[in-house]
PDB file of N, CA and C in Angstrom:
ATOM      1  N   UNK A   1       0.841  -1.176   0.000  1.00  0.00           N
ATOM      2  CA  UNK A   1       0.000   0.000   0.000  1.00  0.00           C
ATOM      3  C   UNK A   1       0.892   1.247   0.000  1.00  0.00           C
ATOM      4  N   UNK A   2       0.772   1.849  -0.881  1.00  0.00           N
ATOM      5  CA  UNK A   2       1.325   3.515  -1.070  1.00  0.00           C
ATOM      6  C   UNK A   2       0.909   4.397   0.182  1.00  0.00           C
ATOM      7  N   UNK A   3       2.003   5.312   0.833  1.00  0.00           N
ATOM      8  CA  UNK A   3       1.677   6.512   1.256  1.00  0.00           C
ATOM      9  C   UNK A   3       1.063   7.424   0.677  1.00  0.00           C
ATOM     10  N   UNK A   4       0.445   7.926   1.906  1.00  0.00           N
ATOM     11  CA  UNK A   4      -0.763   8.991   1.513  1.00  0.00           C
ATOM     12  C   UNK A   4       0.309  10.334   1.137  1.00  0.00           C
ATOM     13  N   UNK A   5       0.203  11.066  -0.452  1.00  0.00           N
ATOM     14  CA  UNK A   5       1.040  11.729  -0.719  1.00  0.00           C
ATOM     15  C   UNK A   5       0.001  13.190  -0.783  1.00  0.00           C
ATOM     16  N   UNK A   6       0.624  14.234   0.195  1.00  0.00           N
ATOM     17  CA  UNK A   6      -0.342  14.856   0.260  1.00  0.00           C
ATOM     18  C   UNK A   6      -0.244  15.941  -1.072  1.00  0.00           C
ATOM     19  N   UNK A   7      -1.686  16.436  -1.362  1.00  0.00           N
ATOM     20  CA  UNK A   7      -1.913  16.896  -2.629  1.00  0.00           C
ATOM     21  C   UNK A   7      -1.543  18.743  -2.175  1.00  0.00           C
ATOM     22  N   UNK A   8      -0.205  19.019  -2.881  1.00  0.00           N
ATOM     23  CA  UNK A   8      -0.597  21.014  -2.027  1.00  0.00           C
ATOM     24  C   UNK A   8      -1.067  21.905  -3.291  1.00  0.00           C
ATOM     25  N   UNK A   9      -2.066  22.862  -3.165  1.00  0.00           N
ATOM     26  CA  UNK A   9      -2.450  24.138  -3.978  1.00  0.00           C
ATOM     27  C   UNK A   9      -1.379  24.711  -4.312  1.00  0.00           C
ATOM     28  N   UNK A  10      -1.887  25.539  -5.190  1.00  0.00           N
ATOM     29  CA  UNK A  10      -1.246  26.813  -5.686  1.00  0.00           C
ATOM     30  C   UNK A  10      -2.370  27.891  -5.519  1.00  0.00           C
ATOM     31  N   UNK A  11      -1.764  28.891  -4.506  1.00  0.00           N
ATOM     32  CA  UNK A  11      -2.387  29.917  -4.082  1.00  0.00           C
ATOM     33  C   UNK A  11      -3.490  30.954  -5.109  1.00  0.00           C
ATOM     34  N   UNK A  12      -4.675  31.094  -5.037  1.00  0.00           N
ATOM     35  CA  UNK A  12      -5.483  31.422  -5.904  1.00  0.00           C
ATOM     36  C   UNK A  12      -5.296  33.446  -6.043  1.00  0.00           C
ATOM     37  N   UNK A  13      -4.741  33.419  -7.518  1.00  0.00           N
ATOM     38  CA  UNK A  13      -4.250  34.862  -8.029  1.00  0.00           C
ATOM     39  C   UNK A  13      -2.869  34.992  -7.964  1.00  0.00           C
ATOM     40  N   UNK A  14      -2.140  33.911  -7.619  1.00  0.00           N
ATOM     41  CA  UNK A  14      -0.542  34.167  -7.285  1.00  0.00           C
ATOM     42  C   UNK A  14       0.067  34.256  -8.843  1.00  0.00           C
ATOM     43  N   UNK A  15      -0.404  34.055 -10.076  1.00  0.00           N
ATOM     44  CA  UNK A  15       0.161  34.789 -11.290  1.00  0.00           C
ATOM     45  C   UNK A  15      -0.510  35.715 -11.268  1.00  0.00           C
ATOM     46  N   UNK A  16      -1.540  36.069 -11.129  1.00  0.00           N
ATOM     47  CA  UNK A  16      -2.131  37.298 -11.417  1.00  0.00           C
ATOM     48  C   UNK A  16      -1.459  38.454 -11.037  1.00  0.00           C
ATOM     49  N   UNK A  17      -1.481  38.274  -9.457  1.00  0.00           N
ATOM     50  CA  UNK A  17      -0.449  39.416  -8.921  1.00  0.00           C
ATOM     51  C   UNK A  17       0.792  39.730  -8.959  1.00  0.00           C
ATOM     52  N   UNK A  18       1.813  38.473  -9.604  1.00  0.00           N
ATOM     53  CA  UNK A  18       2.716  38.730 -10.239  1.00  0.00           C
ATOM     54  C   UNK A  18       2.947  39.521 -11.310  1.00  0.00           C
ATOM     55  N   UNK A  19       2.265  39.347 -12.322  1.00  0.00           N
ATOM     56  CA  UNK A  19       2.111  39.856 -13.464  1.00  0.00           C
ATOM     57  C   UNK A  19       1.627  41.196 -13.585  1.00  0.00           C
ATOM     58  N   UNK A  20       0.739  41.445 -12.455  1.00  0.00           N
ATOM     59  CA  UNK A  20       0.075  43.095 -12.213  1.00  0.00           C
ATOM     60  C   UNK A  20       0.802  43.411 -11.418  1.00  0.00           C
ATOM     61  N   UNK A  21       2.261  43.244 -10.724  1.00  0.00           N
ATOM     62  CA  UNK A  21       2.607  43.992  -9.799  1.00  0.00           C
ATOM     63  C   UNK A  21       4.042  44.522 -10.851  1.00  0.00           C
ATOM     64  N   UNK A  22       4.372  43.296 -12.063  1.00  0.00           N
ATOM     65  CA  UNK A  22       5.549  43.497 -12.961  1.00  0.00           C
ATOM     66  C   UNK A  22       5.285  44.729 -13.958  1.00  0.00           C
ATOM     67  N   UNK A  23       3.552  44.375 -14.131  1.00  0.00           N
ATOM     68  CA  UNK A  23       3.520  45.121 -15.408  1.00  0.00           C
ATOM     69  C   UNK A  23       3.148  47.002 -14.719  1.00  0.00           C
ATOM     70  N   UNK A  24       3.159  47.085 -13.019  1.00  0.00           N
ATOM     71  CA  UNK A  24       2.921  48.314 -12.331  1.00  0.00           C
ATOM     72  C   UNK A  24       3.964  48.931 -12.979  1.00  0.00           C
ATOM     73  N   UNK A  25       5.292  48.510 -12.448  1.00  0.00           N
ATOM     74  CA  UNK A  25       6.549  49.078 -12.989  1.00  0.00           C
ATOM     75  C   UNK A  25       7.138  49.191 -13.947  1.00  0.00           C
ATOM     76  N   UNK A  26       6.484  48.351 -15.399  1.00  0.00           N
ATOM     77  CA  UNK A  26       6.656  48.430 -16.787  1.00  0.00           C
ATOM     78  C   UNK A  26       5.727  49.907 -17.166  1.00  0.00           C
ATOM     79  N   UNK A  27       4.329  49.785 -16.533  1.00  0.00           N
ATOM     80  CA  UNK A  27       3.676  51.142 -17.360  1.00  0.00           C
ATOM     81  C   UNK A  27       3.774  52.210 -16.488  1.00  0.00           C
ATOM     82  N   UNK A  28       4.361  52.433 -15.144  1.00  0.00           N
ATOM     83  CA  UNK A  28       4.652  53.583 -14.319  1.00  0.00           C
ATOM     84  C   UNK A  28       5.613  54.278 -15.380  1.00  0.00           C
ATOM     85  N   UNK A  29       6.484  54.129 -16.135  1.00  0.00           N
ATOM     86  CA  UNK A  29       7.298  54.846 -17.319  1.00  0.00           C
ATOM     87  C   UNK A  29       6.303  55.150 -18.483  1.00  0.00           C
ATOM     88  N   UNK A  30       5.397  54.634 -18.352  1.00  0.00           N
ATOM     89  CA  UNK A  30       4.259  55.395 -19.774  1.00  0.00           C
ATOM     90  C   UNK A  30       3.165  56.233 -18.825  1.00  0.00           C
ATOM     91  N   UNK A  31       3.305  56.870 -18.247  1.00  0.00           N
ATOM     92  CA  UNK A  31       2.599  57.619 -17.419  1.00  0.00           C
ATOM     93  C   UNK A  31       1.760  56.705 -16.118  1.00  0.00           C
ATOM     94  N   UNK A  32       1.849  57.411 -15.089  1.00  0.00           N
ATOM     95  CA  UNK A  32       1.274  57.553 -13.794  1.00  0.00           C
ATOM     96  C   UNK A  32       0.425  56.587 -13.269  1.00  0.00           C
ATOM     97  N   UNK A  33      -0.580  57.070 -13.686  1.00  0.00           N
ATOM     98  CA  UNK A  33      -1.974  56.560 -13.688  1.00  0.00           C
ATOM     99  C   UNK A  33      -1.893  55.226 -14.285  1.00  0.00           C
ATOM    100  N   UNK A  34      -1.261  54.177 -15.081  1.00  0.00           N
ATOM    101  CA  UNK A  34      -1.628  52.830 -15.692  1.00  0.00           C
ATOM    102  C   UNK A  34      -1.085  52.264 -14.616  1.00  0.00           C
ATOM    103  N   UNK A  35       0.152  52.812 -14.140  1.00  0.00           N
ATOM    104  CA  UNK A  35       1.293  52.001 -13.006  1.00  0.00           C
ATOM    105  C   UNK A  35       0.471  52.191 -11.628  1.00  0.00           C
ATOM    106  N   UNK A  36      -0.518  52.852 -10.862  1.00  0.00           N
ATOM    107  CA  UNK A  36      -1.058  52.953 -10.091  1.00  0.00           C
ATOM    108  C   UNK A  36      -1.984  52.189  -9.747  1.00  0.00           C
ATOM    109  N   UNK A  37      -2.724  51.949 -10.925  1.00  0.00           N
ATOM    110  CA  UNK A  37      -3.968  51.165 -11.010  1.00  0.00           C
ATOM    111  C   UNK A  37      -3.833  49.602 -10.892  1.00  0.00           C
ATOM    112  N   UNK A  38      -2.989  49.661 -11.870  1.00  0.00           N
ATOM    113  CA  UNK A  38      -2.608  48.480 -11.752  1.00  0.00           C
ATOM    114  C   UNK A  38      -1.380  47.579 -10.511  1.00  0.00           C
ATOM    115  N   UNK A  39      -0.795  48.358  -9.593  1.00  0.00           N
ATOM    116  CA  UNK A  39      -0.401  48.253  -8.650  1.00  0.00           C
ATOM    117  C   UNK A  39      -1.391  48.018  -7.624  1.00  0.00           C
ATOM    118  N   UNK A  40      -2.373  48.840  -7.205  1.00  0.00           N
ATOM    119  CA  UNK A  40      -3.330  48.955  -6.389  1.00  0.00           C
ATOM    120  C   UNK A  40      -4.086  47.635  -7.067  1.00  0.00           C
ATOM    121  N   UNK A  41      -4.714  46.875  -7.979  1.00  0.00           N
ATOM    122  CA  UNK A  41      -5.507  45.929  -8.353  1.00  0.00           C
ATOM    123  C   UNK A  41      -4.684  44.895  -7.837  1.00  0.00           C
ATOM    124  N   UNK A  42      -3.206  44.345  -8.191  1.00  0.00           N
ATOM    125  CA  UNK A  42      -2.033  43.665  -7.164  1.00  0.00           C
ATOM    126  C   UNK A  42      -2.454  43.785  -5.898  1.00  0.00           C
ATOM    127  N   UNK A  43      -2.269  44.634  -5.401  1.00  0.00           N
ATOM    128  CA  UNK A  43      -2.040  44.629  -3.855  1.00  0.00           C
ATOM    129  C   UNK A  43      -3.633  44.125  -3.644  1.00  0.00           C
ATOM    130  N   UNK A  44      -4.588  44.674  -3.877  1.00  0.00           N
ATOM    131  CA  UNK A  44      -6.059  44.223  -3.578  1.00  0.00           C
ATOM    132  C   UNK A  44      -6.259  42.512  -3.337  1.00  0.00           C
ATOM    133  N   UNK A  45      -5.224  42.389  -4.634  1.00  0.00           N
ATOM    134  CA  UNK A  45      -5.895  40.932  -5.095  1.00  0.00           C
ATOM    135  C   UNK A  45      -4.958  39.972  -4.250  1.00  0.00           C
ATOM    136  N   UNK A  46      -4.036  40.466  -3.720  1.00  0.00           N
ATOM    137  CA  UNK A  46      -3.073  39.441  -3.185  1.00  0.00           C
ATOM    138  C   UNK A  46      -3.757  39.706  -1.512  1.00  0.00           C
ATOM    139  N   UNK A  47      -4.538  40.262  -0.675  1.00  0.00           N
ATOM    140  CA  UNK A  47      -4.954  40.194   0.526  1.00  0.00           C
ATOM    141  C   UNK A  47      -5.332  38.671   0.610  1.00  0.00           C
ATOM    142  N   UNK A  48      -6.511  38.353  -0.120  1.00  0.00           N
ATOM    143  CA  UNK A  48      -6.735  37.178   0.225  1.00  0.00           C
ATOM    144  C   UNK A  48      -5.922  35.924   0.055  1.00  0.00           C
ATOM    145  N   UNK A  49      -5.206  35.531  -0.652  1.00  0.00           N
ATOM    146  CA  UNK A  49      -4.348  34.216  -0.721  1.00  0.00           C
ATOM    147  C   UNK A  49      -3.239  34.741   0.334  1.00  0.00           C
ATOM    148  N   UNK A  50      -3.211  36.099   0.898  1.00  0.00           N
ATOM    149  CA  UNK A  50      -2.020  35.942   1.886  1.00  0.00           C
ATOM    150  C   UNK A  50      -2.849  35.275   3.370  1.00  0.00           C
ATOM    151  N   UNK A  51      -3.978  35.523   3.563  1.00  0.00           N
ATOM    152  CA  UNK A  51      -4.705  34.952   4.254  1.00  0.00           C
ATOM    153  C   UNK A  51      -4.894  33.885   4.317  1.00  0.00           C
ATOM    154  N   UNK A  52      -5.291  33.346   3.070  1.00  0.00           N
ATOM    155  CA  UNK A  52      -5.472  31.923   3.367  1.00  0.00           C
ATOM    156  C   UNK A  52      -3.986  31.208   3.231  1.00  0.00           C
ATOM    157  N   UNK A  53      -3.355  31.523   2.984  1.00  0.00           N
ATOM    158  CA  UNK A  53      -1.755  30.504   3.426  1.00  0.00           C
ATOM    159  C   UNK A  53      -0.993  31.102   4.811  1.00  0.00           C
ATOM    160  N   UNK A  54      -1.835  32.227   5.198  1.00  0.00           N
ATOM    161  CA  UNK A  54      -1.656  32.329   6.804  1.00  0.00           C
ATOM    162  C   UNK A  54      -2.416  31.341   7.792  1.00  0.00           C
ATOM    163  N   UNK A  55      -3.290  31.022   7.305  1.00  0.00           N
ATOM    164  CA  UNK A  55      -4.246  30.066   8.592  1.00  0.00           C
ATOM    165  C   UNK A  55      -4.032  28.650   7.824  1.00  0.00           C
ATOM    166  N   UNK A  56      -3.753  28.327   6.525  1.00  0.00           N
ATOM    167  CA  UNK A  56      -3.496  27.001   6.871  1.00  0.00           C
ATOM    168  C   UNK A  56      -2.060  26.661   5.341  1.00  0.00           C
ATOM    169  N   UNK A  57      -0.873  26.793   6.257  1.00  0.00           N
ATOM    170  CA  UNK A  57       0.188  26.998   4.802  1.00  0.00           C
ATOM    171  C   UNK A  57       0.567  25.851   4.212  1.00  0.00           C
ATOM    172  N   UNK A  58      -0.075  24.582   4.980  1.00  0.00           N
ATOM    173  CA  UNK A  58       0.563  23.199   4.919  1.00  0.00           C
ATOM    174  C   UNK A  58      -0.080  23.240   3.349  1.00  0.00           C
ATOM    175  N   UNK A  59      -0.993  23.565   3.051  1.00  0.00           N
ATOM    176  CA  UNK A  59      -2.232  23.600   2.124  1.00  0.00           C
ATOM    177  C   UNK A  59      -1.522  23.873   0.759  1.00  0.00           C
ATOM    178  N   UNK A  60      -0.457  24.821   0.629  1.00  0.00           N
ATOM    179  CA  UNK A  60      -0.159  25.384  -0.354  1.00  0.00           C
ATOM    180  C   UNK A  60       1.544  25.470  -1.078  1.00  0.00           C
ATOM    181  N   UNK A  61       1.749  25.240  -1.913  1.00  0.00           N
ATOM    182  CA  UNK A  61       3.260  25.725  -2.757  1.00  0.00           C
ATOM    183  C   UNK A  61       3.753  26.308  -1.683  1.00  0.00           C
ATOM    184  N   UNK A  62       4.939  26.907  -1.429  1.00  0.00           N
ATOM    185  CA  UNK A  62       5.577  27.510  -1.038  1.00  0.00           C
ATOM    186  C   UNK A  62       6.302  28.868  -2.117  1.00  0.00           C
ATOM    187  N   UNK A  63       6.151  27.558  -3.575  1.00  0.00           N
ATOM    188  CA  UNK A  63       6.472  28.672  -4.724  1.00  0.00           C
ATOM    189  C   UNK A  63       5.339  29.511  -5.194  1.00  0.00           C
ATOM    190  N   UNK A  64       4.018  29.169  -4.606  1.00  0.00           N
ATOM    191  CA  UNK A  64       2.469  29.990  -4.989  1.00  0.00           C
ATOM    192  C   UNK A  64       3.124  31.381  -4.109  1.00  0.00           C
ATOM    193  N   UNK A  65       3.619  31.119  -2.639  1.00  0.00           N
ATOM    194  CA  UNK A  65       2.971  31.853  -1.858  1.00  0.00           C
ATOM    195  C   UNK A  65       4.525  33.202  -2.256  1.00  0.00           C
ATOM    196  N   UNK A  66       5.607  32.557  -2.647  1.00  0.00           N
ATOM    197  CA  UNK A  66       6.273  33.580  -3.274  1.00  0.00           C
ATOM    198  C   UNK A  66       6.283  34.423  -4.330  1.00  0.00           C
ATOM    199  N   UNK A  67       5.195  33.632  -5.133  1.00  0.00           N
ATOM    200  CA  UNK A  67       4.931  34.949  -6.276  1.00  0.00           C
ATOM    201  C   UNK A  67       3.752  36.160  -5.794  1.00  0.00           C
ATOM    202  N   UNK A  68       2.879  35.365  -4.694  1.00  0.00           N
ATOM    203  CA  UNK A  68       2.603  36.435  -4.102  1.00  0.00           C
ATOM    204  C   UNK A  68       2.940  37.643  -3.637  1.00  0.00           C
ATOM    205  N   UNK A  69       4.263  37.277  -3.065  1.00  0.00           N
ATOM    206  CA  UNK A  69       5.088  38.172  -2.015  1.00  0.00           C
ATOM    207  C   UNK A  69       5.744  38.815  -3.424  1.00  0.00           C
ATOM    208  N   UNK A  70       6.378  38.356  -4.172  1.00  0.00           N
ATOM    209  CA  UNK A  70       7.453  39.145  -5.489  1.00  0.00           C
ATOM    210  C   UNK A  70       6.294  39.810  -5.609  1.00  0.00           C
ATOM    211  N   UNK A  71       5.161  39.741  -6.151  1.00  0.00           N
ATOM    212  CA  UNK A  71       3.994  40.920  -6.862  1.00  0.00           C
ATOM    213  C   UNK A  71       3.649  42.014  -6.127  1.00  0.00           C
ATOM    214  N   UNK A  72       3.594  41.458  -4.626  1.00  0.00           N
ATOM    215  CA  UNK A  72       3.227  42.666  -3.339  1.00  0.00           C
ATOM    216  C   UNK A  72       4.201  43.696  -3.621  1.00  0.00           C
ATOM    217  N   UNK A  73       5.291  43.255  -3.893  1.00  0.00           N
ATOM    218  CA  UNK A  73       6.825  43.831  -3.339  1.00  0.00           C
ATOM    219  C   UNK A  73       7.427  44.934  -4.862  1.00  0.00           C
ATOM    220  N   UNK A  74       6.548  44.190  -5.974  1.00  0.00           N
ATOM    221  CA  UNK A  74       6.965  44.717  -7.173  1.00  0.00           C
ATOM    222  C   UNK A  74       5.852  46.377  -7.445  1.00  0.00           C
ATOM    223  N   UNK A  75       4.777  45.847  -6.791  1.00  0.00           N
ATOM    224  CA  UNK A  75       3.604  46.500  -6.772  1.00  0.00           C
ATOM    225  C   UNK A  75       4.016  47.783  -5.786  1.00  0.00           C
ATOM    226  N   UNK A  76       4.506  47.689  -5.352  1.00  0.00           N
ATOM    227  CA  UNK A  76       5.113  48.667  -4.103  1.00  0.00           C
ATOM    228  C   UNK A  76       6.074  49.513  -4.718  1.00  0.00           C
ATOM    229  N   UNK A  77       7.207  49.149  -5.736  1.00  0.00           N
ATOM    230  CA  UNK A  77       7.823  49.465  -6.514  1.00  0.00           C
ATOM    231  C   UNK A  77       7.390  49.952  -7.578  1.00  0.00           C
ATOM    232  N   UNK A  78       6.278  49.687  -8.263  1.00  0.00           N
ATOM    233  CA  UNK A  78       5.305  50.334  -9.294  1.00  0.00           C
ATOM    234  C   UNK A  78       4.874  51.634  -8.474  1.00  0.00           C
ATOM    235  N   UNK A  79       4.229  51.500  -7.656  1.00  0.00           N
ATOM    236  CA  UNK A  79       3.783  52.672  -6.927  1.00  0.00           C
ATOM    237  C   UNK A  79       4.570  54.076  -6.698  1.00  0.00           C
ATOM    238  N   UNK A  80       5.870  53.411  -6.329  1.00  0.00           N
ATOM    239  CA  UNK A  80       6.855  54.350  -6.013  1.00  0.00           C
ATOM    240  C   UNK A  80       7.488  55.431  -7.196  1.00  0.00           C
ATOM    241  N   UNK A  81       7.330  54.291  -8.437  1.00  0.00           N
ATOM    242  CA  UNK A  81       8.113  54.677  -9.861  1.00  0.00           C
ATOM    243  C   UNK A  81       6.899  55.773 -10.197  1.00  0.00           C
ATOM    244  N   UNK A  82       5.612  55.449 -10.442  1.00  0.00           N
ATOM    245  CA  UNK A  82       4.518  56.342 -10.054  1.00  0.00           C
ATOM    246  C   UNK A  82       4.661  57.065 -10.190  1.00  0.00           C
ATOM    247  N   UNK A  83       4.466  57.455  -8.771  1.00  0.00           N
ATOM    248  CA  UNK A  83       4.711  58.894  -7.716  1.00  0.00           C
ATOM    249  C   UNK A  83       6.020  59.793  -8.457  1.00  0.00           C
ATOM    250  N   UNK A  84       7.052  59.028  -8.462  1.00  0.00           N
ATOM    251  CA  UNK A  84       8.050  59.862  -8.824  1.00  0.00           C
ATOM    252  C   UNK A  84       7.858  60.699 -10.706  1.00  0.00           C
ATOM    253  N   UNK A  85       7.559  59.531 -11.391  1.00  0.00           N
ATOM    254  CA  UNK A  85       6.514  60.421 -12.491  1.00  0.00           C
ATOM    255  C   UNK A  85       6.036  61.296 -12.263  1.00  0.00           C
ATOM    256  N   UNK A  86       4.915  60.972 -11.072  1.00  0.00           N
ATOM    257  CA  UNK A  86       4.005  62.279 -11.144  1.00  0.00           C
ATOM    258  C   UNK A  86       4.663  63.571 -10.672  1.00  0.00           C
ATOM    259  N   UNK A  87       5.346  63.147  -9.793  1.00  0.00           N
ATOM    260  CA  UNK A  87       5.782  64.597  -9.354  1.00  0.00           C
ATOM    261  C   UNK A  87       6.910  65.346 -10.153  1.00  0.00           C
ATOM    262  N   UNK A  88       7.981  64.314 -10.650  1.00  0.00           N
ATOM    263  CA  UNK A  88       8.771  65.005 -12.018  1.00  0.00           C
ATOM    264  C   UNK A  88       7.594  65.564 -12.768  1.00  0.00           C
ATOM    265  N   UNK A  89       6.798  65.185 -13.634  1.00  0.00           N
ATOM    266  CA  UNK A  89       5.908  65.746 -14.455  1.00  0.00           C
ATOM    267  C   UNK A  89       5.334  67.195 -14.201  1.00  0.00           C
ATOM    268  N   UNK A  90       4.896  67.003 -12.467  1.00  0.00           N
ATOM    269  CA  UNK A  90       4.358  68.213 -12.448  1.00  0.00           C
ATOM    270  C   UNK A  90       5.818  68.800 -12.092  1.00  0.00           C
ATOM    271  N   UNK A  91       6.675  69.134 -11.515  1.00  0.00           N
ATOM    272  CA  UNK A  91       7.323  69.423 -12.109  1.00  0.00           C
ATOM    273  C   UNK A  91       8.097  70.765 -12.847  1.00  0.00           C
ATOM    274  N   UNK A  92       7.942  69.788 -13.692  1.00  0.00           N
ATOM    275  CA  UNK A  92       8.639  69.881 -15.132  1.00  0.00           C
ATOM    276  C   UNK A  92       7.513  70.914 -16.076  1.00  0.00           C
ATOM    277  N   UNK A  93       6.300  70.432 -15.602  1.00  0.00           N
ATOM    278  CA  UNK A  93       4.873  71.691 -16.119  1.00  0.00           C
ATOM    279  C   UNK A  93       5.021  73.040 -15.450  1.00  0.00           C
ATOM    280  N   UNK A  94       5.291  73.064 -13.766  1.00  0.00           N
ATOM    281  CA  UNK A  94       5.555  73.993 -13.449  1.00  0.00           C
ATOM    282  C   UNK A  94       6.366  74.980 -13.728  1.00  0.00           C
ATOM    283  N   UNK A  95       7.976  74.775 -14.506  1.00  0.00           N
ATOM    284  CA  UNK A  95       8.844  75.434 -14.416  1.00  0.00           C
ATOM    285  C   UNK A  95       8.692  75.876 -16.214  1.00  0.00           C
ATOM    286  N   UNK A  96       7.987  75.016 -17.141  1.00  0.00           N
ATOM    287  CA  UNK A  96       7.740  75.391 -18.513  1.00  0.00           C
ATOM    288  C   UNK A  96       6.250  75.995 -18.622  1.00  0.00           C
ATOM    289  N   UNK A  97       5.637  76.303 -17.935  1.00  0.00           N
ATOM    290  CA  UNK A  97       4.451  76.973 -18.143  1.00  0.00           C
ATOM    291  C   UNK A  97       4.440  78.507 -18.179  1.00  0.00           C
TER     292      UNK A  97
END
């Protein structure tokens, strides 16, 4: 008789938020607002799978729960690249107007 081999998840949205936290900091260089939005939709979406591999982690990848964390972390970095747009921009309006 075979051991019971236990079956683990992959954390639900853990590409998603990868991919929206990569592509924050790809379009924060095409203006502001795409890198924001899409940072903030990351961070939204990754609350819950950080939750649920907080109350039960046996449950899940370990590699799910790190693309979580890279997207949080990239998304944070989108945000930042952002901001710094926005405020070069304005700026840069201020002193040519």
């Amino acid at each position: 008789m075979k051991p019971d081999i236990p079956v683990k998840l992959n954390l639900p949205y853990a590409d998603a938020v990868l991919v929206l936290g990569i592509l924050s900091v790809a379009l924060s260089f095409a203006g502001a607002l795409p890198g924001l939005i899409s940072a903030f939709i990351a961070l939204k979406l990754a609350d819950k799978p950080k939750e649920l591999y907080k109350y039960a982690p046996e449950l899940y990848h370990k590699s799910s729960y790190g693309k979580i964390r890279a997207g949080i972390v990239t998304a944070w970095i989108g945000i930042v690249f952002s901001l710094l747009v926005l405020i070069s921009a304005l700026i840069l309006y201020s002193f040519f107007r």
